[in-house]
PDB file of N, CA and C in Angstrom:
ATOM      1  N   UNK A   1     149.045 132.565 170.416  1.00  0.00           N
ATOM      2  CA  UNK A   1     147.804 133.022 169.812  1.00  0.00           C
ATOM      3  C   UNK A   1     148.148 133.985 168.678  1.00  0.00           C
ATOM      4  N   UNK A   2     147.295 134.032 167.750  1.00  0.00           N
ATOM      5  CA  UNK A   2     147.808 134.804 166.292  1.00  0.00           C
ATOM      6  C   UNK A   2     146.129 135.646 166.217  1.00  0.00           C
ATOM      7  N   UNK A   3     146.482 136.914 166.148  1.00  0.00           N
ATOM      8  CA  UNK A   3     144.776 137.285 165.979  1.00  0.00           C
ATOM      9  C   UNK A   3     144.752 137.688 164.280  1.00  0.00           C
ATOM     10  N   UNK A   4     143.830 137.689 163.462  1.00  0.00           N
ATOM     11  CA  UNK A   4     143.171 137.965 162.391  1.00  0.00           C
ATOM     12  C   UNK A   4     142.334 138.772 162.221  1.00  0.00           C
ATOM     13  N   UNK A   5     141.972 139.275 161.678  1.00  0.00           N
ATOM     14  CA  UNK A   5     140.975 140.407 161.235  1.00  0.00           C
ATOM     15  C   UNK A   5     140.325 139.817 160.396  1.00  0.00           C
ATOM     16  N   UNK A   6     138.511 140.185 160.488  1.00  0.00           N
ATOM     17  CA  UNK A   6     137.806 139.635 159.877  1.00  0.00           C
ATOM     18  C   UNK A   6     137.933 140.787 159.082  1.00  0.00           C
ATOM     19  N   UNK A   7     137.279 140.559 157.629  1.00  0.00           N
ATOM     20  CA  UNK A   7     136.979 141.141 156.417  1.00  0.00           C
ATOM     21  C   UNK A   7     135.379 141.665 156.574  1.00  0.00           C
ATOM     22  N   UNK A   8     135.141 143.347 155.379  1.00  0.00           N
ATOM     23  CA  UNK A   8     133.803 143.434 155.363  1.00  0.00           C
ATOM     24  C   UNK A   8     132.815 142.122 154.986  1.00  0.00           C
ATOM     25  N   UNK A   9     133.418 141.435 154.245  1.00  0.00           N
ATOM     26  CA  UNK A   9     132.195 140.138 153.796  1.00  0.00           C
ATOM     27  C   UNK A   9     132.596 139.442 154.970  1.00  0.00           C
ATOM     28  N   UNK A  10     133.313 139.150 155.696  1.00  0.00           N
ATOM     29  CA  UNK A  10     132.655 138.173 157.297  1.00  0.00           C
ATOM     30  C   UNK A  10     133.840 137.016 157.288  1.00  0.00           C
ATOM     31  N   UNK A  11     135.129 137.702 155.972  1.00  0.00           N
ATOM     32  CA  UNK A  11     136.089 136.520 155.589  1.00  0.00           C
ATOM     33  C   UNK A  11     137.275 136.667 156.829  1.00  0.00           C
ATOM     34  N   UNK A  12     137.569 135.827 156.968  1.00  0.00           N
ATOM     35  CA  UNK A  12     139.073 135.642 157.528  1.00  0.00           C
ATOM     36  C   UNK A  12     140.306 134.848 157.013  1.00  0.00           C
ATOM     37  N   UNK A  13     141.159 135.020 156.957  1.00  0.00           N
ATOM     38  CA  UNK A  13     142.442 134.435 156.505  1.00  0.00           C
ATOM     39  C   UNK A  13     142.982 133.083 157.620  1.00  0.00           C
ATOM     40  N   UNK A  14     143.265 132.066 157.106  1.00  0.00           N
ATOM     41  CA  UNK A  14     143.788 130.900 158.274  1.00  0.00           C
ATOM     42  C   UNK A  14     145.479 131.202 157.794  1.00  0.00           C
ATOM     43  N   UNK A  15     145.902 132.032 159.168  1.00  0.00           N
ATOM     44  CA  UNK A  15     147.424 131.756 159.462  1.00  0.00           C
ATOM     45  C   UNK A  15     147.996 130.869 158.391  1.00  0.00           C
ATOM     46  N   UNK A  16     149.205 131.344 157.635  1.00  0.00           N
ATOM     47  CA  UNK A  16     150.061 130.356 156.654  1.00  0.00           C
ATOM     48  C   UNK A  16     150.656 128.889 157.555  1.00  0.00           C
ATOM     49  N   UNK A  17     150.952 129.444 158.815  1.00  0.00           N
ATOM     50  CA  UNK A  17     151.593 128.418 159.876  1.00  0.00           C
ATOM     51  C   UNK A  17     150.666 127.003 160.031  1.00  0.00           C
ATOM     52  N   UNK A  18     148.724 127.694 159.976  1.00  0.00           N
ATOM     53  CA  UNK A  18     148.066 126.613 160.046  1.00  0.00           C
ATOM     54  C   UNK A  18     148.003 125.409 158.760  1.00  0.00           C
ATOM     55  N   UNK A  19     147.874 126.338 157.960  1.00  0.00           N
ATOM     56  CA  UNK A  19     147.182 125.292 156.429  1.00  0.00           C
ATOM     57  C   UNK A  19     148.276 124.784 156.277  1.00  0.00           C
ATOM     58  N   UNK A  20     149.748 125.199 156.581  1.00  0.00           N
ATOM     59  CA  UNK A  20     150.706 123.924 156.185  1.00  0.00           C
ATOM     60  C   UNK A  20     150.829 123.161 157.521  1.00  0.00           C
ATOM     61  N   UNK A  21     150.584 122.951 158.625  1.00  0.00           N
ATOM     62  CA  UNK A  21     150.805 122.033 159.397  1.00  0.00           C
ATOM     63  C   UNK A  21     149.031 120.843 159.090  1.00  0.00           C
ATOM     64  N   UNK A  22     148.344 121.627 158.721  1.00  0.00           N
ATOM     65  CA  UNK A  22     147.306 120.858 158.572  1.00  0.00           C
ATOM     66  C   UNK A  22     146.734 120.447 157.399  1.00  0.00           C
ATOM     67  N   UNK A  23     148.085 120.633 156.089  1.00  0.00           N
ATOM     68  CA  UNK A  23     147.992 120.653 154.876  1.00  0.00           C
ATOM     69  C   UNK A  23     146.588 120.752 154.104  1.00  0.00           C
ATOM     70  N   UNK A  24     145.913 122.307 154.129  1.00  0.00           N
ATOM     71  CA  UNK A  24     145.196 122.833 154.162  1.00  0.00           C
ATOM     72  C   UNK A  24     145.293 123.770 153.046  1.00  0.00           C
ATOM     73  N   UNK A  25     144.669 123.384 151.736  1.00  0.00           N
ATOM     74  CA  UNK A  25     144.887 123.709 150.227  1.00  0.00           C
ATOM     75  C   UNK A  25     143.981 124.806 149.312  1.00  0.00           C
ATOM     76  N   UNK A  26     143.662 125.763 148.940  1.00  0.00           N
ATOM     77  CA  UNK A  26     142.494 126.381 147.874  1.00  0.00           C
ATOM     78  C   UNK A  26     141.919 125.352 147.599  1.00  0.00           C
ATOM     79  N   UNK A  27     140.461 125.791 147.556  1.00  0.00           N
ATOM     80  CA  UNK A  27     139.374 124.526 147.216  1.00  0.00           C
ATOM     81  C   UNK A  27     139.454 123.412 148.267  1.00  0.00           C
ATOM     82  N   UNK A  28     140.033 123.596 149.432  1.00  0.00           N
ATOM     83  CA  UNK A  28     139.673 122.134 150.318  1.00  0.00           C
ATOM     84  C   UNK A  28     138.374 122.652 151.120  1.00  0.00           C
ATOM     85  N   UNK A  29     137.390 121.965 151.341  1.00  0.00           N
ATOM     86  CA  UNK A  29     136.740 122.168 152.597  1.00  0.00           C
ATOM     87  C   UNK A  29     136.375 122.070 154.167  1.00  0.00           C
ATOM     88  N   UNK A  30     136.202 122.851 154.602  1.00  0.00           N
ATOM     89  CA  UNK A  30     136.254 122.856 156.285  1.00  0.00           C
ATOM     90  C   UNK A  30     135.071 122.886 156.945  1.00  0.00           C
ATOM     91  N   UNK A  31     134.824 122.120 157.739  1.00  0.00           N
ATOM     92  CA  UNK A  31     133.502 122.373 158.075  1.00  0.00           C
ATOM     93  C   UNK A  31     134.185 123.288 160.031  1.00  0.00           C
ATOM     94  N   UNK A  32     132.974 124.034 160.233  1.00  0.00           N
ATOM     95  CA  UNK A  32     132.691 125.047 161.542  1.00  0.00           C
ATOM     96  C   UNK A  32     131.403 124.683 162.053  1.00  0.00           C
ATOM     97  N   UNK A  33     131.619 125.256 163.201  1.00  0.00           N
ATOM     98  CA  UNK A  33     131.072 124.981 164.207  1.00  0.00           C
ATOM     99  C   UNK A  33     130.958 125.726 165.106  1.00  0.00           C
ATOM    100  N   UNK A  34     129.778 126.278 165.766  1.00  0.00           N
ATOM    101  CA  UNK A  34     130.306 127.313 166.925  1.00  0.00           C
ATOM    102  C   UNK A  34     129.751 126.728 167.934  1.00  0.00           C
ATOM    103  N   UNK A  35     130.703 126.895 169.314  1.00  0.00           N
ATOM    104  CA  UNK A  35     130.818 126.211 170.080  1.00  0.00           C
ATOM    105  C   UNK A  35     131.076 126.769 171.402  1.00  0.00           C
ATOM    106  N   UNK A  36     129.305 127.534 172.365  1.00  0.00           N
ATOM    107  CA  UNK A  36     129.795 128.622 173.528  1.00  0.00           C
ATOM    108  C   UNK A  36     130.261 130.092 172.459  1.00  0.00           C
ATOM    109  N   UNK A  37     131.759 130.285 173.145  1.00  0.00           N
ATOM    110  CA  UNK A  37     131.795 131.518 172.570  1.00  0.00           C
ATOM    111  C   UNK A  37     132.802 131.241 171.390  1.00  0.00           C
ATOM    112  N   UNK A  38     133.052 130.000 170.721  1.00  0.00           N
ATOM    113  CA  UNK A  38     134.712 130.009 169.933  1.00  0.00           C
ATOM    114  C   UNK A  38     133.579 129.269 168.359  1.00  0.00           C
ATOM    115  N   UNK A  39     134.667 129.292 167.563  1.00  0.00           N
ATOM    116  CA  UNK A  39     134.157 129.520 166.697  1.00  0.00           C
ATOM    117  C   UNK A  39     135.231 128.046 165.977  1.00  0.00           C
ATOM    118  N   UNK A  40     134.866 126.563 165.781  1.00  0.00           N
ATOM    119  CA  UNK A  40     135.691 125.604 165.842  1.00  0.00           C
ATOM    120  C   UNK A  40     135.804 125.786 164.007  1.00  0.00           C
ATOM    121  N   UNK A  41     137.408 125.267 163.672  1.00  0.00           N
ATOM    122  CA  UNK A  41     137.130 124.947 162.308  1.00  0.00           C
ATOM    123  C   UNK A  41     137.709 123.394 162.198  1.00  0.00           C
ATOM    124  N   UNK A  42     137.147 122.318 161.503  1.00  0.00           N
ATOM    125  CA  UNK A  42     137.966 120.993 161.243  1.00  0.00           C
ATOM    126  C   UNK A  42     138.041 120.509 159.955  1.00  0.00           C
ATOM    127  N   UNK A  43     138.820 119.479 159.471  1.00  0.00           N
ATOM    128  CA  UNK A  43     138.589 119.236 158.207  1.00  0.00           C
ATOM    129  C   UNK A  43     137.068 117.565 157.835  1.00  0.00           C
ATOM    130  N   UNK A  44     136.759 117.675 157.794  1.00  0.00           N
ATOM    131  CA  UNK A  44     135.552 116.558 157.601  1.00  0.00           C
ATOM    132  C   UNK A  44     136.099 115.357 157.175  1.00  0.00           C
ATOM    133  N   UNK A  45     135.287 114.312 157.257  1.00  0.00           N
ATOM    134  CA  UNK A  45     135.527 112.906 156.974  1.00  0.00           C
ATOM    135  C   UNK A  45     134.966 112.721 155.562  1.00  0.00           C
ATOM    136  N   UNK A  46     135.166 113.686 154.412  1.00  0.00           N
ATOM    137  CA  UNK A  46     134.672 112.892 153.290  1.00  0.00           C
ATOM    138  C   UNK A  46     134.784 111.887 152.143  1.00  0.00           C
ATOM    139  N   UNK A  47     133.925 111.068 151.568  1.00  0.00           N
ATOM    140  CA  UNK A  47     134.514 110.064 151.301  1.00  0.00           C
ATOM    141  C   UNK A  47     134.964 110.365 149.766  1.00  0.00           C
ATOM    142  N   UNK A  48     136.307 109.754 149.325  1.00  0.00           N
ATOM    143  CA  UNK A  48     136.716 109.667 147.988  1.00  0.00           C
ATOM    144  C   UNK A  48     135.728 109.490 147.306  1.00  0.00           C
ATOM    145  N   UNK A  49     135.664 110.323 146.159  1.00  0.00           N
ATOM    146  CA  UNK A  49     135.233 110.271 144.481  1.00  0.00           C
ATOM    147  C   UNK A  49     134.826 109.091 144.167  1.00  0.00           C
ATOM    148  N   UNK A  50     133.936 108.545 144.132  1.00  0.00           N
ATOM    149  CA  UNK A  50     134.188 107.043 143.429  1.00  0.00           C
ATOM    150  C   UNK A  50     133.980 106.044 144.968  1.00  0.00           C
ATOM    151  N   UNK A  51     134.337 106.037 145.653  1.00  0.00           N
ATOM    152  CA  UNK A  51     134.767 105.650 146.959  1.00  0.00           C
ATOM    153  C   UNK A  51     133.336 105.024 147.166  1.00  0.00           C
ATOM    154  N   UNK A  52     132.521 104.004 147.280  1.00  0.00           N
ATOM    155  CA  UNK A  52     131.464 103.279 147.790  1.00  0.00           C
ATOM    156  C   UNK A  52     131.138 103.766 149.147  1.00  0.00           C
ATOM    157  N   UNK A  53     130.015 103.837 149.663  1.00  0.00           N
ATOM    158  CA  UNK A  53     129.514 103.898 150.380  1.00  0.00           C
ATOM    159  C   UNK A  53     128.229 103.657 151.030  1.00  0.00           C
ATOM    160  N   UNK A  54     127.921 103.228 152.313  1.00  0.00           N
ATOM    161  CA  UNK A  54     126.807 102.254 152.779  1.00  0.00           C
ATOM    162  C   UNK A  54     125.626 102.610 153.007  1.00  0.00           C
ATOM    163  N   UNK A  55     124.465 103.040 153.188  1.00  0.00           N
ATOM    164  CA  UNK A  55     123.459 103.488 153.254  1.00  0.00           C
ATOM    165  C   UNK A  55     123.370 104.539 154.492  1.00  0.00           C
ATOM    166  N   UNK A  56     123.614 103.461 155.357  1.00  0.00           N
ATOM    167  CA  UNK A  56     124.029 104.930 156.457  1.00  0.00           C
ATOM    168  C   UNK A  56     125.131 106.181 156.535  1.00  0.00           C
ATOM    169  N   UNK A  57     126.263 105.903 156.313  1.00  0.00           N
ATOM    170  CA  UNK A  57     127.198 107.352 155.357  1.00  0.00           C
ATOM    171  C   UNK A  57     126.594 107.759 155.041  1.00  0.00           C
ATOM    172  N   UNK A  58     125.594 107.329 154.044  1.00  0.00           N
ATOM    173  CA  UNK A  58     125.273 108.252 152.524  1.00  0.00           C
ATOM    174  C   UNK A  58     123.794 108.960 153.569  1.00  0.00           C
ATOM    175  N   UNK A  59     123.120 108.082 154.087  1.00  0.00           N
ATOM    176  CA  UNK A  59     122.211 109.369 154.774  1.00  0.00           C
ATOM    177  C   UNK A  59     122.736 110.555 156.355  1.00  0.00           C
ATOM    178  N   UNK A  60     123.851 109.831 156.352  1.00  0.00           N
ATOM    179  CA  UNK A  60     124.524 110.541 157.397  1.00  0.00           C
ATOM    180  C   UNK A  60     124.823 111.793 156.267  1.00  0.00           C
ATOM    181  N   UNK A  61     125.652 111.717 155.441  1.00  0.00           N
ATOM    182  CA  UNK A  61     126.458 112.794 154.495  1.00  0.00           C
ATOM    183  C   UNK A  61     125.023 113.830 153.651  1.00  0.00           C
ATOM    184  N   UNK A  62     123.589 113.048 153.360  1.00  0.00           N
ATOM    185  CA  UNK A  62     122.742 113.756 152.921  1.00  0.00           C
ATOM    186  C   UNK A  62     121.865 114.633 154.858  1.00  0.00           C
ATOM    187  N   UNK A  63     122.218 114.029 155.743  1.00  0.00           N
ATOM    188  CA  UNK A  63     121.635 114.898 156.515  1.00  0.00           C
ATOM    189  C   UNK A  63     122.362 116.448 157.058  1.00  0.00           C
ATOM    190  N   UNK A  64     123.757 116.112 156.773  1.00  0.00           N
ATOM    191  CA  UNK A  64     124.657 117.016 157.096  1.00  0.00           C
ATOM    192  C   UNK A  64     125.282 118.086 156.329  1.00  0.00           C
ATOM    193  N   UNK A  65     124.531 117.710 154.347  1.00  0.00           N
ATOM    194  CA  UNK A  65     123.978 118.535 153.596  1.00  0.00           C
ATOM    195  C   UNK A  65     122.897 119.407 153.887  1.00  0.00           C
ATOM    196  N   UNK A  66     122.084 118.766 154.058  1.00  0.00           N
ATOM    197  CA  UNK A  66     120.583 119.481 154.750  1.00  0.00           C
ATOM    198  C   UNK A  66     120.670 120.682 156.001  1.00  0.00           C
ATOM    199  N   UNK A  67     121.373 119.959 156.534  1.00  0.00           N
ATOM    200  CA  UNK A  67     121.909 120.994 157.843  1.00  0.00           C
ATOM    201  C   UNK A  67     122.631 122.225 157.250  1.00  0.00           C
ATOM    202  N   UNK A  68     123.532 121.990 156.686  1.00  0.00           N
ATOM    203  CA  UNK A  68     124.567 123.236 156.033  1.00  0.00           C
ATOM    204  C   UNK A  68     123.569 123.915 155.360  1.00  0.00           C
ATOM    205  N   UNK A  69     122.619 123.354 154.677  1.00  0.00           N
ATOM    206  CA  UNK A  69     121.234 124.727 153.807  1.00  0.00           C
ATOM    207  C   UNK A  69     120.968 125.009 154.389  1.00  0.00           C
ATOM    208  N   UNK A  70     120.224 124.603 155.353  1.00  0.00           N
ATOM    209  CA  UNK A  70     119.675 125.125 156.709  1.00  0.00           C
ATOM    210  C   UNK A  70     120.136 126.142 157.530  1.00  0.00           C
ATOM    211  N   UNK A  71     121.503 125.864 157.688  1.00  0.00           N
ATOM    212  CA  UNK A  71     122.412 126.899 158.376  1.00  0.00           C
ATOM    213  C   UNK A  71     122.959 127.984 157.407  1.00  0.00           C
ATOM    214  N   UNK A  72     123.042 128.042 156.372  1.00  0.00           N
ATOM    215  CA  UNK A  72     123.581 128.671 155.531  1.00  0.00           C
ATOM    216  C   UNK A  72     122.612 130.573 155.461  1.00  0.00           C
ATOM    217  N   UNK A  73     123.345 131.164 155.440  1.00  0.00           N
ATOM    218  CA  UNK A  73     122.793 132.823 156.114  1.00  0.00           C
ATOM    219  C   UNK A  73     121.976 132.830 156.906  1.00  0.00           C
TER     220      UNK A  73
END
């Protein structure tokens, strides 16, 4: 276990050990989750730039936009 300290703005640092085993870059995104008492982080399924996608993705990916506003402060 590695503990961290949260920051006054609510930031935390991900362990150097993690972002390179989970090649985990500036500017990538993570989606969270809290879960009971833990606080999950993963990397998302999003689809390439350009990358086609089927009607259901695309309202799956616009509902899970919606959610993040929603959740957002």
């Amino acid at each position: 276990m590695i503990l961290i300290k949260v920051t006054r703005k609510g930031q935390v640092t991900i362990p150097k050990v993690f972002r390179e085993k989970l090649n985990i870059f500036e500017g990538d995104y993570l989606a969270v989750e809290l879960r009971e008492d833990k606080i999950i982080f993963w990397r998302p399924k999003l689809p390439e730039p350009g990358e086609p996608v089927g009607l259901e993705e695309y309202n799956k990916i616009l509902k899970d936009v919606e959610e993040a506003r929603k959740n957002w402060r």
